[in-house]
C-alpha atoms as a PDB file:
ATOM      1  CA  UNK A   1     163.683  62.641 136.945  1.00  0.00           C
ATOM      2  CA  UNK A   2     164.890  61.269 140.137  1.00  0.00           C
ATOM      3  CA  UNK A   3     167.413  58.289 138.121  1.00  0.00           C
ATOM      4  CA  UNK A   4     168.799  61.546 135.623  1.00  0.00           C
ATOM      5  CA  UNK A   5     169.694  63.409 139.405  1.00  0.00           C
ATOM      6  CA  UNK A   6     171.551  60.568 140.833  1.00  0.00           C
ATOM      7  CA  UNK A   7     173.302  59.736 137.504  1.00  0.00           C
ATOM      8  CA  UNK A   8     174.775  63.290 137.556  1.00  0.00           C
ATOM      9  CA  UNK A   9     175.731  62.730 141.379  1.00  0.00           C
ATOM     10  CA  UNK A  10     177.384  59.189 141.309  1.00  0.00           C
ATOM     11  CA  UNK A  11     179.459  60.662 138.311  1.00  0.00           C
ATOM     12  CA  UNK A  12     180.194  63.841 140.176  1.00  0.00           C
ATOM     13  CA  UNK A  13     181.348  61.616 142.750  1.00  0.00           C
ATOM     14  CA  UNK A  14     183.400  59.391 140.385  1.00  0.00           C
ATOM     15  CA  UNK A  15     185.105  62.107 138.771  1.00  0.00           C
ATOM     16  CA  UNK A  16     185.765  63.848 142.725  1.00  0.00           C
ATOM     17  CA  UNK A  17     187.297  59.994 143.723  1.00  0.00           C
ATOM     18  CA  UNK A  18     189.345  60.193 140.200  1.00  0.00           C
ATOM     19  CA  UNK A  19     191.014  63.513 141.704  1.00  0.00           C
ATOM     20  CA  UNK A  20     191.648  62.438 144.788  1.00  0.00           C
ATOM     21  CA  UNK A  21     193.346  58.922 143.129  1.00  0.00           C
ATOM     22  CA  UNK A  22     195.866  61.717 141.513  1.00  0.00           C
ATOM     23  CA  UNK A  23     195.653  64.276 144.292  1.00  0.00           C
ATOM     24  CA  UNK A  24     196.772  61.731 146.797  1.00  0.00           C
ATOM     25  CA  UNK A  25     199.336  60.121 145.261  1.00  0.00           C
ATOM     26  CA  UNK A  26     197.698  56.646 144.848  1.00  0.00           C
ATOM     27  CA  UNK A  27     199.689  56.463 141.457  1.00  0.00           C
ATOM     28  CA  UNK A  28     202.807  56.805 143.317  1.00  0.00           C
ATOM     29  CA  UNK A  29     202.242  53.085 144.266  1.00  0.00           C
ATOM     30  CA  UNK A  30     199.163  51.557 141.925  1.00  0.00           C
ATOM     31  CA  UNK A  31     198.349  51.698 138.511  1.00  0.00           C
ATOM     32  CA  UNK A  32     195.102  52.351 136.886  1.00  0.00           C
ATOM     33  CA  UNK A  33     195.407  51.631 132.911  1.00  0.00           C
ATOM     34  CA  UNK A  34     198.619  53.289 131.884  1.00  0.00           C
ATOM     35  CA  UNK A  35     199.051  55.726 134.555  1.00  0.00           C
ATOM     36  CA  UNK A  36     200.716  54.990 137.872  1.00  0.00           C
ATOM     37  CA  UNK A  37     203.614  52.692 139.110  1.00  0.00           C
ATOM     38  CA  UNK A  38     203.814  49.095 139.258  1.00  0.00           C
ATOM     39  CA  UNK A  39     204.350  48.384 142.701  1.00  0.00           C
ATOM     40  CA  UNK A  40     200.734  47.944 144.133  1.00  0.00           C
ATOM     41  CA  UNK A  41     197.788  45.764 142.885  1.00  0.00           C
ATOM     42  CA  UNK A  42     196.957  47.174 139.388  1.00  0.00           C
ATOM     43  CA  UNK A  43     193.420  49.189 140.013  1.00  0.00           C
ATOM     44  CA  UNK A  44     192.534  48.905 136.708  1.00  0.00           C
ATOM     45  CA  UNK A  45     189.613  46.428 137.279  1.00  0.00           C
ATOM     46  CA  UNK A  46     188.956  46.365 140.909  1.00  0.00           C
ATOM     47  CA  UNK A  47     185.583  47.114 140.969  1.00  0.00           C
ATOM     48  CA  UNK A  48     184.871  43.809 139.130  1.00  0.00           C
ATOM     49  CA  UNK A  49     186.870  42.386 141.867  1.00  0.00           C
ATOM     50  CA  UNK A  50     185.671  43.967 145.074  1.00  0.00           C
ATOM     51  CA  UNK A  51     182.343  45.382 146.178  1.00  0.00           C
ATOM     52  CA  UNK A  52     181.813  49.014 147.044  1.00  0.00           C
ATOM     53  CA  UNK A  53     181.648  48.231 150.882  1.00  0.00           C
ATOM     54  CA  UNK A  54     184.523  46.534 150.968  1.00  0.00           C
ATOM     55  CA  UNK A  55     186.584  48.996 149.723  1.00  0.00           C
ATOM     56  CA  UNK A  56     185.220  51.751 152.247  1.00  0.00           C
ATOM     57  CA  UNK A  57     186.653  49.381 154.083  1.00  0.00           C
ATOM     58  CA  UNK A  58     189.524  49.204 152.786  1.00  0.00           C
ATOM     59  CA  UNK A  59     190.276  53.429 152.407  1.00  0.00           C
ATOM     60  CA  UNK A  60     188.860  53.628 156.518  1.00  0.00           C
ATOM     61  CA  UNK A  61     191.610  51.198 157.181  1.00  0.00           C
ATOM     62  CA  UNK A  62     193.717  48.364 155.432  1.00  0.00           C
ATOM     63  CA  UNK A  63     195.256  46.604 158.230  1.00  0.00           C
ATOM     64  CA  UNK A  64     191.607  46.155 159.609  1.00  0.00           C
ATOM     65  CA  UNK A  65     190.641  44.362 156.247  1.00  0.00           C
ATOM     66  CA  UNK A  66     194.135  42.215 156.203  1.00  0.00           C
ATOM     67  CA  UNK A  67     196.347  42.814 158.893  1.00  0.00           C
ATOM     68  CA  UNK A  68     199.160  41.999 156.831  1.00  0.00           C
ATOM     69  CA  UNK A  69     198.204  44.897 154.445  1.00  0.00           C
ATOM     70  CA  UNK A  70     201.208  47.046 153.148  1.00  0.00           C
ATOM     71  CA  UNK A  71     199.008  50.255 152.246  1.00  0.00           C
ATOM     72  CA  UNK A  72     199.424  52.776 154.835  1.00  0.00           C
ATOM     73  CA  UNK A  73     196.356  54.145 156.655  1.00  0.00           C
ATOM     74  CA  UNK A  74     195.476  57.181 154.753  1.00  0.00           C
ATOM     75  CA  UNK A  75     193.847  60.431 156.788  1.00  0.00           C
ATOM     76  CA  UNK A  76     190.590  60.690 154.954  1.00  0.00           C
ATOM     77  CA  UNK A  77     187.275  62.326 156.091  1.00  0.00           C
ATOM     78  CA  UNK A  78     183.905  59.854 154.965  1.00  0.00           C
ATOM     79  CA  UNK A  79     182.859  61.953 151.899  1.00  0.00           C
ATOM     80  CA  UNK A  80     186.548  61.477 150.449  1.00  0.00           C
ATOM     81  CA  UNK A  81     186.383  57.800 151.305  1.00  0.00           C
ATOM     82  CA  UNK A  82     183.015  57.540 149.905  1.00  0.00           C
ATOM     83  CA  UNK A  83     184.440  59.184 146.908  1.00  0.00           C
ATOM     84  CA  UNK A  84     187.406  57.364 146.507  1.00  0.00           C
ATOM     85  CA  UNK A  85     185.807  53.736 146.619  1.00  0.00           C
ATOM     86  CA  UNK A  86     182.977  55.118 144.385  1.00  0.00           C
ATOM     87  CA  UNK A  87     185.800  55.807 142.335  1.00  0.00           C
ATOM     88  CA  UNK A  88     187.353  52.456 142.118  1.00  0.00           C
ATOM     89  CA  UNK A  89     184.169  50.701 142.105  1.00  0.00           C
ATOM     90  CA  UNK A  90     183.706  52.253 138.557  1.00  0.00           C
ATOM     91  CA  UNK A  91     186.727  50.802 137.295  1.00  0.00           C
ATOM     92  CA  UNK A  92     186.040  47.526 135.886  1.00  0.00           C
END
């Protein structure tokens, strides 16, 4: 019973993280399938390219990851960063 409760949570959370992608504007630079604009990393499979952690990371701070980074540090509290990357984590 336990596995059928966290299913329904980690897609609660996916589908919170999917809002937020649109809700913040994340389109406005990256795409994810057909939506967004081409001037960012396509999203579209980066959760067979990074790990969850690393893209908590990532959201918490990008020039911390790779100082070089040209993603702006976005204000985010940790339940919309854990959202977000459990978001992009399920795009693979």
């Amino acid at each position: 019973m336990a596995s059928c409760f966290q299913a329904q949570d980690g897609a609660a959370l996916v589908a919170r993280g999917q809002t937020m992608f649109r809700d913040q504007g994340c389109y406005g630079c990256h795409t994810v399938g057909a939506m967004g604009t081409p001037i960012a990393p396509d999203l579209s499979r980066i959760g067979a390219k990074r790990d969850h952690a690393y893209l908590v990371r990532w959201l918490r701070d990008p020039s911390l990851v790779r100082p070089t980074a040209h993603m702006p540090k976005i204000q985010l509290s940790e339940s919309e960063v854990e959202a977000l990357a459990t978001y992009l984590s399920s795009l693979r």
